[in-house]
C-alpha atoms as a PDB file:
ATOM      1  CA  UNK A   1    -134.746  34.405  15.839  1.00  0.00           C
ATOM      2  CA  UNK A   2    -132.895  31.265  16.844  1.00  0.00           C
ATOM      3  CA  UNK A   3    -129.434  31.570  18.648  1.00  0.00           C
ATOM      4  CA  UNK A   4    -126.334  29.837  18.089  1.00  0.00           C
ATOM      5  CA  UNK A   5    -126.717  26.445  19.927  1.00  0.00           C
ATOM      6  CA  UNK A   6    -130.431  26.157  18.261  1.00  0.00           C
ATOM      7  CA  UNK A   7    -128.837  26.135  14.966  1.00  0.00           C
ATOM      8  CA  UNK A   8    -126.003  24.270  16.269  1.00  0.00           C
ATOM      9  CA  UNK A   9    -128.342  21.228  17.181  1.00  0.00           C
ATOM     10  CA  UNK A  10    -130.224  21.756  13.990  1.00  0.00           C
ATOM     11  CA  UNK A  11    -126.718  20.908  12.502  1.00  0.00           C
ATOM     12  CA  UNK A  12    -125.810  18.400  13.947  1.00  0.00           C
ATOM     13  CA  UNK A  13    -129.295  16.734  13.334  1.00  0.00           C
ATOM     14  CA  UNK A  14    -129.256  17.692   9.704  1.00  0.00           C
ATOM     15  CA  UNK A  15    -125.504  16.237   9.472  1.00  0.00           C
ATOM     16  CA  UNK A  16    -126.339  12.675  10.125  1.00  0.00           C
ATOM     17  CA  UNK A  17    -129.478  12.971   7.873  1.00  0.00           C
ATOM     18  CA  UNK A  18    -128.488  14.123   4.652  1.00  0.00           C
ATOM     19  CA  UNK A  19    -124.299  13.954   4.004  1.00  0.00           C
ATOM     20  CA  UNK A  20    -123.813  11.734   1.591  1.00  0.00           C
ATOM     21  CA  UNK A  21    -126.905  11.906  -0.215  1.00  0.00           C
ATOM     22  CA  UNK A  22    -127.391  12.872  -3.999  1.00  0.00           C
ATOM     23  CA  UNK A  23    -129.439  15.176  -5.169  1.00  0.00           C
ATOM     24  CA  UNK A  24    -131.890  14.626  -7.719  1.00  0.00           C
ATOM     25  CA  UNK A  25    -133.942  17.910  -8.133  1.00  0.00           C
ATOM     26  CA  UNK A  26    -134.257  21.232  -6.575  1.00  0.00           C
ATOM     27  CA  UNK A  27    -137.090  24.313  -6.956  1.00  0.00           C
ATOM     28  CA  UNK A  28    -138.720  26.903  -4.965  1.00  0.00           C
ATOM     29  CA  UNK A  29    -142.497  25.854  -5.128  1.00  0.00           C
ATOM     30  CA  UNK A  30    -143.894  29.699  -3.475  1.00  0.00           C
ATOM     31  CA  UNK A  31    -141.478  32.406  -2.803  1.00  0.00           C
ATOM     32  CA  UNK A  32    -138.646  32.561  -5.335  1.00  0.00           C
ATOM     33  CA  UNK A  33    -137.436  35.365  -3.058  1.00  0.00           C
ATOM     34  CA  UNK A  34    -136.107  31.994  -0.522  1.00  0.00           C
ATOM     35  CA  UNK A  35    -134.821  30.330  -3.209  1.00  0.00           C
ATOM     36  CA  UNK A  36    -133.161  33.090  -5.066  1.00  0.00           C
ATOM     37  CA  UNK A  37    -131.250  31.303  -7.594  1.00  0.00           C
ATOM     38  CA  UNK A  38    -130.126  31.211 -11.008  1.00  0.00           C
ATOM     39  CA  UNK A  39    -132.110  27.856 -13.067  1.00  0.00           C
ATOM     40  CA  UNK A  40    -128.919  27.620 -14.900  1.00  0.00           C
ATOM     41  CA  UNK A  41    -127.001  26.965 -11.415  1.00  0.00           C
ATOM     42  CA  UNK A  42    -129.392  25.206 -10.030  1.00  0.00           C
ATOM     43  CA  UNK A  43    -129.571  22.619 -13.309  1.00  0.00           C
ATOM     44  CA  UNK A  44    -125.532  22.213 -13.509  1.00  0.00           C
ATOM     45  CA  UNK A  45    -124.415  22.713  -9.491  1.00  0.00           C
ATOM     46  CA  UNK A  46    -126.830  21.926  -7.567  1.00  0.00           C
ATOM     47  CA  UNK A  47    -128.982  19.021  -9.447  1.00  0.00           C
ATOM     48  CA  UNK A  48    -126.566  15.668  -9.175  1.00  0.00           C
ATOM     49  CA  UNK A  49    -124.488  17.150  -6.302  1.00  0.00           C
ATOM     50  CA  UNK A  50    -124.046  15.050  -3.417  1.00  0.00           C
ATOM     51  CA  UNK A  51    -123.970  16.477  -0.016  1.00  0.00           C
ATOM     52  CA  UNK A  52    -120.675  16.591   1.432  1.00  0.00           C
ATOM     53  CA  UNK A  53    -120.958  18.690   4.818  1.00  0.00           C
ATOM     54  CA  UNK A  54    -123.454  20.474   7.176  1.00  0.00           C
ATOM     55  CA  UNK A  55    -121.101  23.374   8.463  1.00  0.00           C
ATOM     56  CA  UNK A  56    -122.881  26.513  10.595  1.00  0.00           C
ATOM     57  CA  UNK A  57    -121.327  29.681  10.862  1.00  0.00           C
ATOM     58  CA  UNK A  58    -122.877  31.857  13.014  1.00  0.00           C
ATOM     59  CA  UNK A  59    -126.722  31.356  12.800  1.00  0.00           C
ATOM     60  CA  UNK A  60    -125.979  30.234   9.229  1.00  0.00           C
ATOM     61  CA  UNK A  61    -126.358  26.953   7.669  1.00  0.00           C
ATOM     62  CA  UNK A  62    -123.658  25.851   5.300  1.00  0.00           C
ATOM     63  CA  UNK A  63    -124.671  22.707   2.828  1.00  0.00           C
ATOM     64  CA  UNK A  64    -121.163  21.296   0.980  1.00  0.00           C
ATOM     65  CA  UNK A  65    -121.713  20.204  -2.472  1.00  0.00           C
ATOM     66  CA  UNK A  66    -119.495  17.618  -4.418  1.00  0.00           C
ATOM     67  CA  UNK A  67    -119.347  20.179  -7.516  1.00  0.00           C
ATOM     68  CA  UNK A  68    -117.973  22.960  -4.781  1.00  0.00           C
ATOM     69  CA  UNK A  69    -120.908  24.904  -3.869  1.00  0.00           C
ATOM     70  CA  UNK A  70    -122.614  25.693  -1.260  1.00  0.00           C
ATOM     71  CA  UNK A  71    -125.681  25.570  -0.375  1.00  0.00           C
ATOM     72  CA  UNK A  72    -126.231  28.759   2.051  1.00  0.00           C
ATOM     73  CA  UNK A  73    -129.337  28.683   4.785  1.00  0.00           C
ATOM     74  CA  UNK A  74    -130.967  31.454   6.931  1.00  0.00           C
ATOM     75  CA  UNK A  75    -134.004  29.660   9.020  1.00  0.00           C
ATOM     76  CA  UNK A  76    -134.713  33.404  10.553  1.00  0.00           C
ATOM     77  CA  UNK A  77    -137.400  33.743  12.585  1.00  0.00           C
ATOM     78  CA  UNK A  78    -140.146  31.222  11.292  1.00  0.00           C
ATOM     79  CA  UNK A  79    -137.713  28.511   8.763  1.00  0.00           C
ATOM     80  CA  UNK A  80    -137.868  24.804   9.146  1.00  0.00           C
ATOM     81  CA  UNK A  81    -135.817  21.920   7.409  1.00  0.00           C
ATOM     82  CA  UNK A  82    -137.834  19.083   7.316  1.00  0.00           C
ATOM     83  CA  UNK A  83    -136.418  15.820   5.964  1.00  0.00           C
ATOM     84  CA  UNK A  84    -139.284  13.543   4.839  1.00  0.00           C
ATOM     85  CA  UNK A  85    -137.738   9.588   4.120  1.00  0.00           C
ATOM     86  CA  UNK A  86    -138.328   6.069   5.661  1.00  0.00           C
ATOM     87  CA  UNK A  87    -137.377   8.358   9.091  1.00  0.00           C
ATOM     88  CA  UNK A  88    -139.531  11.974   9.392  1.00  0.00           C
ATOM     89  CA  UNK A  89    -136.938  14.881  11.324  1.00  0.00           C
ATOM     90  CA  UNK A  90    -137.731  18.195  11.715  1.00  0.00           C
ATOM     91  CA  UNK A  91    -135.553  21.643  12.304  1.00  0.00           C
ATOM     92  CA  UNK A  92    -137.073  24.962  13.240  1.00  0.00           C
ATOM     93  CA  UNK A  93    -140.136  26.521  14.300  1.00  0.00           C
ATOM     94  CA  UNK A  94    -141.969  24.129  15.144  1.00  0.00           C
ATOM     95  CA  UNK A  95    -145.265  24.213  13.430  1.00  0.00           C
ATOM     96  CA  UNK A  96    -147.764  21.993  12.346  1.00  0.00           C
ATOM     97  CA  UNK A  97    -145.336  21.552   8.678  1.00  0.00           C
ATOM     98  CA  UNK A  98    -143.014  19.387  10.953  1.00  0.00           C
ATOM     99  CA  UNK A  99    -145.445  16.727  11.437  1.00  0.00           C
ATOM    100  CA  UNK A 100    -147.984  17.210   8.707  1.00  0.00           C
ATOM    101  CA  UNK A 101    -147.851  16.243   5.017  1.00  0.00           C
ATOM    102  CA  UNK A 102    -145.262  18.087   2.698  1.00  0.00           C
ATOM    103  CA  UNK A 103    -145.044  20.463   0.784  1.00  0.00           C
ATOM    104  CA  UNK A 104    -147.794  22.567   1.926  1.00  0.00           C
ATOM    105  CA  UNK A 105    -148.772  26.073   2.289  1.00  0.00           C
ATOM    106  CA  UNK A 106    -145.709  27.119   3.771  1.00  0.00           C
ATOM    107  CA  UNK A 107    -143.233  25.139   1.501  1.00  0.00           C
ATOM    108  CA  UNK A 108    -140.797  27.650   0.016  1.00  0.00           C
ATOM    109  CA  UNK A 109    -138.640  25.081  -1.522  1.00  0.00           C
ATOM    110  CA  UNK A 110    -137.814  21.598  -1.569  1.00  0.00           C
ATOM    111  CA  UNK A 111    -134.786  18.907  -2.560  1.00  0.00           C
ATOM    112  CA  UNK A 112    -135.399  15.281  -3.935  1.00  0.00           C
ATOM    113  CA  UNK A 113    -132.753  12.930  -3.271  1.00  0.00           C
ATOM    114  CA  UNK A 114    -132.190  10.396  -5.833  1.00  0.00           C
ATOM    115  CA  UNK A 115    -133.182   7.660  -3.132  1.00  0.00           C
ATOM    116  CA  UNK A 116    -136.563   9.055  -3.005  1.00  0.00           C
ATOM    117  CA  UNK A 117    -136.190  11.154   0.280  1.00  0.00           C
ATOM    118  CA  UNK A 118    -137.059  15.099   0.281  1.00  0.00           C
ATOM    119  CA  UNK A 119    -135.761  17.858   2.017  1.00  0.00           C
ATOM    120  CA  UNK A 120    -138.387  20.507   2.234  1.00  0.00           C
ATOM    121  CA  UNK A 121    -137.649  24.178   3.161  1.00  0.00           C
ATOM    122  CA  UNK A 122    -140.835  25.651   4.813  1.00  0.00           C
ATOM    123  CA  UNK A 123    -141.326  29.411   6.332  1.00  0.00           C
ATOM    124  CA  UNK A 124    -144.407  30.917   7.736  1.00  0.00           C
ATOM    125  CA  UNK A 125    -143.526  34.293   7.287  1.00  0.00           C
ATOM    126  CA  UNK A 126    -140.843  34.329   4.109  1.00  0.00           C
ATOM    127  CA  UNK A 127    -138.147  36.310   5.751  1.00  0.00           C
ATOM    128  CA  UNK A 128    -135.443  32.946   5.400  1.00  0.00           C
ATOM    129  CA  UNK A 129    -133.925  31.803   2.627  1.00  0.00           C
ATOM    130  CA  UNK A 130    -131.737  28.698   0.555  1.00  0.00           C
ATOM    131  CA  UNK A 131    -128.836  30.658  -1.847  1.00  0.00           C
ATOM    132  CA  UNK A 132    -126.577  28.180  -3.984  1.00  0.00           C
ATOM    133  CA  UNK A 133    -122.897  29.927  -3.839  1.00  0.00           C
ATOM    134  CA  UNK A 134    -119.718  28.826  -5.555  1.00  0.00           C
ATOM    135  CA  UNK A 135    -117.656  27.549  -2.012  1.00  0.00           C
ATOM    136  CA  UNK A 136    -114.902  29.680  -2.775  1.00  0.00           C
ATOM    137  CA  UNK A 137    -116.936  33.124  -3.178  1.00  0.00           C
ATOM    138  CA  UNK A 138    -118.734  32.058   0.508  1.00  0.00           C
ATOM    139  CA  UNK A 139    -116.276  34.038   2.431  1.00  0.00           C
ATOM    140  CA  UNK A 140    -116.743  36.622   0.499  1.00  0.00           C
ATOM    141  CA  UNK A 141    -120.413  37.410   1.333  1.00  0.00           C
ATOM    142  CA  UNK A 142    -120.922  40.605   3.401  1.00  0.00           C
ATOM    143  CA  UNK A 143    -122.632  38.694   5.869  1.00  0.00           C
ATOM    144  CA  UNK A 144    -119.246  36.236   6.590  1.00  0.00           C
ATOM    145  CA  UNK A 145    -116.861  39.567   5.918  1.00  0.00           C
ATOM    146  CA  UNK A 146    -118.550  41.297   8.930  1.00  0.00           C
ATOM    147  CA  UNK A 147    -119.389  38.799  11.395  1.00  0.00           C
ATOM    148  CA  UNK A 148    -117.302  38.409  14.464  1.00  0.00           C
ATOM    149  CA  UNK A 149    -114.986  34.729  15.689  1.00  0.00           C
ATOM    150  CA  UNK A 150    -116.893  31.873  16.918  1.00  0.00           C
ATOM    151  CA  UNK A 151    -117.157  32.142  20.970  1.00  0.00           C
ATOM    152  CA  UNK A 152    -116.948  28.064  21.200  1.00  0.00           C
ATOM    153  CA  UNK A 153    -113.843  27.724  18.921  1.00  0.00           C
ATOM    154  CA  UNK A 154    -111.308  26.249  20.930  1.00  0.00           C
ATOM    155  CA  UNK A 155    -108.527  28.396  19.779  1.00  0.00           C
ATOM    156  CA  UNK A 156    -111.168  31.437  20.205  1.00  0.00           C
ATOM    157  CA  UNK A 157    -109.404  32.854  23.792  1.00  0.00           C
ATOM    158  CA  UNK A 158    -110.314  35.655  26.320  1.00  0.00           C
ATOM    159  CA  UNK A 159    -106.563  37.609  24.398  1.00  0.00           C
ATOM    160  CA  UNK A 160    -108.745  37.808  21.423  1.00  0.00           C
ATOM    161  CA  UNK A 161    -112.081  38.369  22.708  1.00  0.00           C
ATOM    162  CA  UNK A 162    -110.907  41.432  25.564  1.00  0.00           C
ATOM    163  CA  UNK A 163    -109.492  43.566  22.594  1.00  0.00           C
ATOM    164  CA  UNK A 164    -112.601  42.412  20.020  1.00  0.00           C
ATOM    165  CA  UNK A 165    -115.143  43.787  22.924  1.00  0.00           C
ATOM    166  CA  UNK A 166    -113.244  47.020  23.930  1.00  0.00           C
ATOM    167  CA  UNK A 167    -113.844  48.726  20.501  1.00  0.00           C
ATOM    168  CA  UNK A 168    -116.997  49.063  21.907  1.00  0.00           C
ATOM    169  CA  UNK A 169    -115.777  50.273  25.080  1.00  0.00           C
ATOM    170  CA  UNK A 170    -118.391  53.398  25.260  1.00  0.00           C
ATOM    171  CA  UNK A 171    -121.260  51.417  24.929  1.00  0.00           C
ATOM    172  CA  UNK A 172    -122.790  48.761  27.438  1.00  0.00           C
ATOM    173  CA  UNK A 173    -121.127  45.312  27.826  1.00  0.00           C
ATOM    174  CA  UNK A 174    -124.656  43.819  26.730  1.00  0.00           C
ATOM    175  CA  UNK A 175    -124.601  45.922  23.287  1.00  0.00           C
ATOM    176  CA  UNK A 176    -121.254  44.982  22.772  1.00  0.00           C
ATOM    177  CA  UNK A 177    -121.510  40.936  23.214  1.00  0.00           C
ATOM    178  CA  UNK A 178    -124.788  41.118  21.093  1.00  0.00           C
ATOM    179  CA  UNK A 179    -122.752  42.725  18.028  1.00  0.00           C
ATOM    180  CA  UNK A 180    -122.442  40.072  15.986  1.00  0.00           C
ATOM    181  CA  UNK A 181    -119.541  41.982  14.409  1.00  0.00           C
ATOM    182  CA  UNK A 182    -117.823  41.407  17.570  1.00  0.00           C
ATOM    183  CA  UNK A 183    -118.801  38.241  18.590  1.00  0.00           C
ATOM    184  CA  UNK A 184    -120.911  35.445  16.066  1.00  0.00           C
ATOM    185  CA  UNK A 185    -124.098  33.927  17.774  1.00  0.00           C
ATOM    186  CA  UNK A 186    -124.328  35.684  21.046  1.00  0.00           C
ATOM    187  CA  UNK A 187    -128.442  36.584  21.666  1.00  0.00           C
ATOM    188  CA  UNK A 188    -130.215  37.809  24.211  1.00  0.00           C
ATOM    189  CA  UNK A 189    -130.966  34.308  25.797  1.00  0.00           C
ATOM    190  CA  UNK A 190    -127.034  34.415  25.918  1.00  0.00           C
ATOM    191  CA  UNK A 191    -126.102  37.598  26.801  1.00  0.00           C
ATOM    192  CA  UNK A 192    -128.301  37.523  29.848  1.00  0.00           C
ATOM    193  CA  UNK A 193    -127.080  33.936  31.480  1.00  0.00           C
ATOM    194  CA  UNK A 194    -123.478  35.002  30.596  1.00  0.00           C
ATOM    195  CA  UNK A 195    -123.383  37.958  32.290  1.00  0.00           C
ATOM    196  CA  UNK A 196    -125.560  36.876  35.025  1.00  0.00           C
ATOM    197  CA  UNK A 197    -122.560  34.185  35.174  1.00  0.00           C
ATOM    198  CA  UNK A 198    -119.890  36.310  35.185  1.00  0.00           C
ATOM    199  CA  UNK A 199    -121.412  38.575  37.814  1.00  0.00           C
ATOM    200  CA  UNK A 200    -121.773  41.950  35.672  1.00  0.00           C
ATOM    201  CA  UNK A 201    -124.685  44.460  35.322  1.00  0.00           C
ATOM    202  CA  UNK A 202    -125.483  44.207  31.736  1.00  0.00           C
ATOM    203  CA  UNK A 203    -125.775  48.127  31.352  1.00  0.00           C
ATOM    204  CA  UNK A 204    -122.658  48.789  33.196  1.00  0.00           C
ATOM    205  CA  UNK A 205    -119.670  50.113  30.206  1.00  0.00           C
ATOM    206  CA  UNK A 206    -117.319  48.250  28.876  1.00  0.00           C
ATOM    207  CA  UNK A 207    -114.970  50.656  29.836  1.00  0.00           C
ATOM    208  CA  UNK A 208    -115.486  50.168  33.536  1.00  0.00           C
ATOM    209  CA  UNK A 209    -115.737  46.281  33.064  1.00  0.00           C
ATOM    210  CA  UNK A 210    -111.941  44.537  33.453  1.00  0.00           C
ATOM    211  CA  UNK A 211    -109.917  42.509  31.439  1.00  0.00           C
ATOM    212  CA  UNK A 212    -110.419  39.489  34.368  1.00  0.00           C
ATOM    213  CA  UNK A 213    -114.460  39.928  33.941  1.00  0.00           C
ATOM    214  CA  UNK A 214    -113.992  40.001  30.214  1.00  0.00           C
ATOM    215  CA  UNK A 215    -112.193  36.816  30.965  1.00  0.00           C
ATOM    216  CA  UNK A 216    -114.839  35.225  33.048  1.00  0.00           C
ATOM    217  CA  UNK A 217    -117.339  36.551  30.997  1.00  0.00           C
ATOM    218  CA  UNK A 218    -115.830  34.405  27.614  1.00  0.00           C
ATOM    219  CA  UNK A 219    -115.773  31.594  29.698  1.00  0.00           C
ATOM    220  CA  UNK A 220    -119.519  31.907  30.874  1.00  0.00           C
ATOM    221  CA  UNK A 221    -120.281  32.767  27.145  1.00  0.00           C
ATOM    222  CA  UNK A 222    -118.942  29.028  26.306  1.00  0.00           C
ATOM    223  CA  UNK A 223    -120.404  27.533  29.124  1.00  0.00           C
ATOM    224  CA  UNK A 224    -123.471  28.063  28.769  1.00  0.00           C
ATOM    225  CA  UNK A 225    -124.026  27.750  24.789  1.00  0.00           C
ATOM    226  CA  UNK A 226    -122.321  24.543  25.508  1.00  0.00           C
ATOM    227  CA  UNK A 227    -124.853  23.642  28.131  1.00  0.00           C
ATOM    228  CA  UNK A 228    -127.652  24.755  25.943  1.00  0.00           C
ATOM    229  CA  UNK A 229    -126.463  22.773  22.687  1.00  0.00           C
ATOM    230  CA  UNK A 230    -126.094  19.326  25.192  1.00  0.00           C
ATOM    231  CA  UNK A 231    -130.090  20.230  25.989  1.00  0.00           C
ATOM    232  CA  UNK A 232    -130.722  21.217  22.527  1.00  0.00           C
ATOM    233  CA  UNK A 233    -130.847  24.340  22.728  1.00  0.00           C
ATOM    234  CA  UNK A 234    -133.173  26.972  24.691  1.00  0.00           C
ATOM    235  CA  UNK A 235    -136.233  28.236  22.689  1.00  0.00           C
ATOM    236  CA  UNK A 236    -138.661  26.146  23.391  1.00  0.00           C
ATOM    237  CA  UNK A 237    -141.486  28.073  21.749  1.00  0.00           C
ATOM    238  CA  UNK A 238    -139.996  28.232  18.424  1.00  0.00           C
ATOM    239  CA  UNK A 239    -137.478  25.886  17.585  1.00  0.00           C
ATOM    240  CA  UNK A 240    -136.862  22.448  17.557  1.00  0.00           C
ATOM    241  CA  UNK A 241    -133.816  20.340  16.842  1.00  0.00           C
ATOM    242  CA  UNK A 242    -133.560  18.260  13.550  1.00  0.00           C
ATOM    243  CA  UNK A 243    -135.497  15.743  15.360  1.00  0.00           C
ATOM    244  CA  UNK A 244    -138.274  17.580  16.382  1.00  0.00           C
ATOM    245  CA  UNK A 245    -137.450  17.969  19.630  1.00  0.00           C
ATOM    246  CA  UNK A 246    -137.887  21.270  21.399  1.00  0.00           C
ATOM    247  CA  UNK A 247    -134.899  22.757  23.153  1.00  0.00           C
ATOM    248  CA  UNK A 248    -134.672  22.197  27.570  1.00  0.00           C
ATOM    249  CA  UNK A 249    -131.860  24.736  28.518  1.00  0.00           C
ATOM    250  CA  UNK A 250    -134.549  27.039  30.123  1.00  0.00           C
ATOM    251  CA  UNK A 251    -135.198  24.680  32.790  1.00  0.00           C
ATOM    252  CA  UNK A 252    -131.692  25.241  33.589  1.00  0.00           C
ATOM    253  CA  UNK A 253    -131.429  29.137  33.192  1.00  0.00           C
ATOM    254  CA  UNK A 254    -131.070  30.987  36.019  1.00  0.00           C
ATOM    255  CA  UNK A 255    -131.967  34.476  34.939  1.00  0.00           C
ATOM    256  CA  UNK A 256    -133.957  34.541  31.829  1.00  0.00           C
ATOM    257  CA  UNK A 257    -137.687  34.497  31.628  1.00  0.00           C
ATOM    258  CA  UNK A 258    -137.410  33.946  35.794  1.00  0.00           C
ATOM    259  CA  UNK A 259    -138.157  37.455  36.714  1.00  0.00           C
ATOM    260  CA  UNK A 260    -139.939  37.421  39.439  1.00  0.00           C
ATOM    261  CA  UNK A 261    -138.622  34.375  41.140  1.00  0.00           C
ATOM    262  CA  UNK A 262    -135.721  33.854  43.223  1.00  0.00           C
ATOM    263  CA  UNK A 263    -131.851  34.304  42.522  1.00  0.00           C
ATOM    264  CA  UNK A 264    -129.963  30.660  42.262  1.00  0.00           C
ATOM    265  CA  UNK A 265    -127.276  32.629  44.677  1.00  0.00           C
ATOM    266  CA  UNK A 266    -129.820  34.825  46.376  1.00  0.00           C
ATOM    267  CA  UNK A 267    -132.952  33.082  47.332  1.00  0.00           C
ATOM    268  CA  UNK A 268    -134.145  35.864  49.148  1.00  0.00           C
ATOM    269  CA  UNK A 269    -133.591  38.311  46.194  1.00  0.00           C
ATOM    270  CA  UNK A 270    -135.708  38.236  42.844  1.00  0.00           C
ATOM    271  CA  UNK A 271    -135.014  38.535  39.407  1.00  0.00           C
ATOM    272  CA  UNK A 272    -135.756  41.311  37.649  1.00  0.00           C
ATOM    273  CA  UNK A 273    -136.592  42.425  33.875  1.00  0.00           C
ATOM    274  CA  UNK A 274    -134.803  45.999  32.798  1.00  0.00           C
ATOM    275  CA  UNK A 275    -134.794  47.085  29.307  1.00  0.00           C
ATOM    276  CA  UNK A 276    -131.291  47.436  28.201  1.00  0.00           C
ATOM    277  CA  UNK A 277    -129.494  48.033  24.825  1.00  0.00           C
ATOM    278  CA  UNK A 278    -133.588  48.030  23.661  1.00  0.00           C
ATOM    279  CA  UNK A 279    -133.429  44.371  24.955  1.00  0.00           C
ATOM    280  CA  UNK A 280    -135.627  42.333  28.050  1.00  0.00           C
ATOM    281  CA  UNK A 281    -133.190  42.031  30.092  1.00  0.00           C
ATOM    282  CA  UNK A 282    -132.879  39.813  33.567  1.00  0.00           C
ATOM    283  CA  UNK A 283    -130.614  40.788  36.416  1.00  0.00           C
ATOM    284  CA  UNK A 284    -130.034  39.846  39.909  1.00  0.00           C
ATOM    285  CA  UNK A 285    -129.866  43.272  41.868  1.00  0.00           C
ATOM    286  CA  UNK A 286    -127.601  41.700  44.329  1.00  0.00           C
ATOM    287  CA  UNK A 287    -125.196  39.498  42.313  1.00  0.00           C
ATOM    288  CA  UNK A 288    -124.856  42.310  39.044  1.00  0.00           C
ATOM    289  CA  UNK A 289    -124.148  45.678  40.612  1.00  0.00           C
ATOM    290  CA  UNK A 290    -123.724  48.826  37.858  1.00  0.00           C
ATOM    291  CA  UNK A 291    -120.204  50.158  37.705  1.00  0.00           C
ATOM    292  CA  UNK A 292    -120.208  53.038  36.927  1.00  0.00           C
END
């Protein structure tokens, strides 16, 4: 499953590439289950729309259309967008349907552009999907109802995220910053350099972490999705940015996937891997103490 910043950078990509463009036709080739949409709609909202924005909340794409809908995207686990024109660019797991001649077996859907380009929508393993909404109704999803502020929103501060985080205050700080209810975005990736950041056992209780680590801990949240969406993200074995470029934040983590090797502020310590809140988890035993 990608994390914020990987669809972030996917977004960005996909923003330069197709705003402003027309669309001429649009059709699930395989799965109508990822393209779940009415003909009708499809025929009088979606076919001659131009694209007007590439907006992401949470993990979720958000296509603008001129005739105010919007086109809704879930990559999942497996999803690509893969714009095919005089330029080829790629988003999502990357395999071989990024680079290889489209649609193919894994083409779930796909977009002309009156100027002859194509938008494809491709997923190994059919659990994403492409929904046409009226704009308006888009809040109104139970998806958007539910999930929790946007941790790099400037106005997003540490007085909104402390009381957010302490409904959870019986559980472990971990659970509670992977709730997407909570918080929108944060994965495990994430959770584990953030808290690693901010100095906090993942497993220790949000009721015996304080409002000045919840503080620190927003600000490590931002820093390093920030730092991971400047390096295009982190997961390098399954997604790529919009063009096709795998992610390089994990040669700048400092807990995850390192267990085994040495703490950035311990040399002499290693990482370990815990299972917590039914998560991997990585920890420094010296720098993230329990409280208990």
């Amino acid at each position: 499953m990608p994390e914020l910043p990987e669809v972030e950078t996917v977004r960005r990509g996909l923003e330069r590439l197709v705003v402003g463009k027309t669309i001429k036709t649009a059709r699930h080739l395989d799965s109508p289950k990822s393209f779940p949409n009415n003909p009708a709609d499809v025929r009088v909202f979606l076919a001659g729309a131009t694209i007007t924005s590439v907006r992401r909340r949470a993990k979720v794409l958000l296509l603008g259309l001129s005739t105010d809908y919007t086109l809704v995207t879930h990559l999942k686990m497996t999803g690509q967008l893969v714009y095919v024109g005089a330029e080829r660019f790629g988003g999502g797991h990357p395999n071989d349907s990024s680079i290889q001649t489209l649609p193919d077996r894994f083409t779930r859907a796909m977009i002309e552009f009156t100027d002859g380009t194509n938008l494809y929508f491709n997923d190994m393993r059919k659990f994403g999907w492409v929904r046409l909404y009226p704009s308006a109704e888009v809040p109104n999803i139970d998806f958007m109802k539910k999930v929790g502020p946007e941790p790099l929103e400037h106005s997003f501060t540490a007085e909104q995220f402390i009381p957010r985080v302490r409904r959870r205050n019986n559980t472990c700080i971990k659970a509670a910053i992977l709730d997407q209810t909570v918080l929108a975005g944060v994965g495990n990736i994430y959770a584990d350099e953030s808290l690693w950041g901010a100095k906090i056992h993942p497993a220790t209780r949000v009721k015996n972490v304080s409002d000045a680590e919840l503080a620190t801990l927003l600000e490590q949240i931002k820093f390093v999705m920030n730092l991971s969406i400047q390096h295009g993200g982190s997961t390098d074995k399954n997604y790529v940015d919009a063009e096709g470029n795998k992610g390089s934040y994990l040669q700048f983590a400092n807990v995850f996937r390192r267990e085994g090797l040495s703490c950035p502020r311990h040399p002499d310590m290693m990482i370990e891997k815990l299972r917590v809140a039914g998560r991997g988890t990585h920890v420094c035993p010296v720098c993230q103490v329990e409280a208990i």
